[in-house]
Each structure stands twice: as structure tokens, then as C-alpha cells.
Protein backbone atom coordinates (compact mmCIF):
# COMPACT_ATOMS: atom_id res chain seq x y z
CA UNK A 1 97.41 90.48 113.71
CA UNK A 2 99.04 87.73 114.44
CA UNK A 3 97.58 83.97 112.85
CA UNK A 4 96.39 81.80 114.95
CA UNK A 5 98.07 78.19 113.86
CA UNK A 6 96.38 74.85 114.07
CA UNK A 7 98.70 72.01 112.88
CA UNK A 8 96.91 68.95 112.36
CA UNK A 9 97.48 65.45 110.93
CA UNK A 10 95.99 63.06 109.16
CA UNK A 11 96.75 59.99 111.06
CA UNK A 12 96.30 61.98 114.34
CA UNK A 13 92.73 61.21 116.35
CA UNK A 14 91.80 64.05 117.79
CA UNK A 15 92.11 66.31 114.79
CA UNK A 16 88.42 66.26 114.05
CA UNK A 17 88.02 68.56 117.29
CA UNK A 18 90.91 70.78 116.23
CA UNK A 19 88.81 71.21 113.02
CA UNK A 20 85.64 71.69 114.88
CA UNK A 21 87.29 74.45 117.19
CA UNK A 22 88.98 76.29 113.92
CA UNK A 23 85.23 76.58 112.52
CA UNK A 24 83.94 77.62 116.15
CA UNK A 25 86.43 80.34 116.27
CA UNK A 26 85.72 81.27 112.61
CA UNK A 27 81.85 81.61 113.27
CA UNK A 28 82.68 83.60 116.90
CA UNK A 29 85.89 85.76 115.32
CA UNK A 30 85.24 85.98 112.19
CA UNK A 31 88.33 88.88 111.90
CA UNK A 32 90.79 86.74 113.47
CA UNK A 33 93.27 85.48 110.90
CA UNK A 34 93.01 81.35 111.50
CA UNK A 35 95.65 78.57 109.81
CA UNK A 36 94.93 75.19 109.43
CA UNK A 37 98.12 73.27 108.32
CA UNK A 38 98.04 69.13 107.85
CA UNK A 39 101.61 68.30 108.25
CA UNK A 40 100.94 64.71 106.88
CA UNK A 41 100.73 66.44 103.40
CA UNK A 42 103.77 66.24 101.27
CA UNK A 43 103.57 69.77 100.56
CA UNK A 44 103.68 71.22 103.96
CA UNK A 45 107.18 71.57 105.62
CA UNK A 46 106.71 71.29 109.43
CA UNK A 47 108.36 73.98 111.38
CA UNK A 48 111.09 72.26 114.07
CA UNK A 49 108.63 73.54 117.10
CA UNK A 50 105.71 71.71 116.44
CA UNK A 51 106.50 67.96 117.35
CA UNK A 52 103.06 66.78 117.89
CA UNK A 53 99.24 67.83 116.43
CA UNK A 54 97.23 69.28 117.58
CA UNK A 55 99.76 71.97 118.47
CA UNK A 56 98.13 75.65 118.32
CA UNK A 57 100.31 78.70 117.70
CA UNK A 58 100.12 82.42 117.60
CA UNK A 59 102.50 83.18 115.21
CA UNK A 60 105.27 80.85 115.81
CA UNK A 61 104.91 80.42 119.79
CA UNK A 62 103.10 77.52 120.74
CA UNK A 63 99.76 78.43 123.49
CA UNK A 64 98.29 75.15 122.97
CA UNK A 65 100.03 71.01 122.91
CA UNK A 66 96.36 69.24 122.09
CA UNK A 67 93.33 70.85 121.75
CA UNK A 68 92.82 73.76 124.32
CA UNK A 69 88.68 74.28 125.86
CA UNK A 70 87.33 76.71 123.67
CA UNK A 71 86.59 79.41 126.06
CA UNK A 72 90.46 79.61 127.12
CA UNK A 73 91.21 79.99 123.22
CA UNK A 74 88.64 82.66 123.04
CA UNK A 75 90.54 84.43 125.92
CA UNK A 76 94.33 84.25 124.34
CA UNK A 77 92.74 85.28 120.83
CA UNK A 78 91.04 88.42 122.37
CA UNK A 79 94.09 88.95 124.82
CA UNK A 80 96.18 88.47 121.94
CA UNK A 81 93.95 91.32 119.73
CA UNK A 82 93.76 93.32 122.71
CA UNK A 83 97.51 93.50 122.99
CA UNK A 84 98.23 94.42 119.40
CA UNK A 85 95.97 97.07 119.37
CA UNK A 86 97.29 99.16 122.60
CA UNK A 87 100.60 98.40 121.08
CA UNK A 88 99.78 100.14 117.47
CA UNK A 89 98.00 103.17 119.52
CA UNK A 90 100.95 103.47 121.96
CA UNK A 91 103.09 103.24 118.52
């Protein structure tokens, strides 16, 4: 299954809801692999697409710039799931 990637940073003021969405998701689907990745952190090299936080990713395509409503992330992560598993069964 694809990850679903949250890319945060430190200095960034909105991150606190990115972090609050990440455990929302966590609590609602608790199966669905979830990143969170503070690009402020020396350690952490950040990937050429992602030129602002909060930026949201499946994998490495960007579905949210900012912090998406949590029903519509809801809908990509079960459209996302729902996708991968027709595509394993037609597979």
C-alpha cells in the first residue's frame, strides 16, 4: 500500500493540524501506512517535489499543498486502498 506522506516543518504554523490529522487518520485507519517527515531536521533530505509543508503525498505524488479537510483525506486514502486492491485481484 502505498504511504501516505506528511512533510512538516518546524518553523511552519500550521503543522500542529498536520499532526493532529496524521493521529486522526491513525485512530480512523489504523492499517493505512502514515509518514510524518520534519524537513527542518538535519537528517531528513527533502525530496525536490515538496517545496512547501504541509505538503501530503501518496507515495511520491503530491494530493495535498496545506492541510486537506479530513473527510476528503479519508476519501483519497480509501480510494487509494480501494484501487490497490482491484489491481492485486485483477493481477
Amino acid at each position: 500500500m502505498l504511504p501516505l506522506r506528511v512533510y512538516v516543518a518546524a518553523d511552519c504554523t500550521v503543522s500542529d493540524i498536520a499532526y493532529h490529522l496524521v493521529a486522526t487518520i491513525q485512530k480512523l485507519r489504523p492499517y493505512y501506512p502514515v509518514e510524518v517527515i520534519d524537513i527542518s531536521t538535519n537528517t531528513v533530505k527533502r525530496p525536490a517535489y515538496v517545496f512547501g509543508t504541509p505538503t501530503y503525498c501518496l507515495g511520491e505524488q503530491i494530493v495535498s499543498l496545506g492541510n486537506p479537510a479530513l473527510p476528503t483525506l479519508l476519501a483519497m486514502l480509501d480510494a487509494q486502498q480501494e484501487k490497490e486492491q482491484n489491481g492485486q485481484r485483477d493481477g
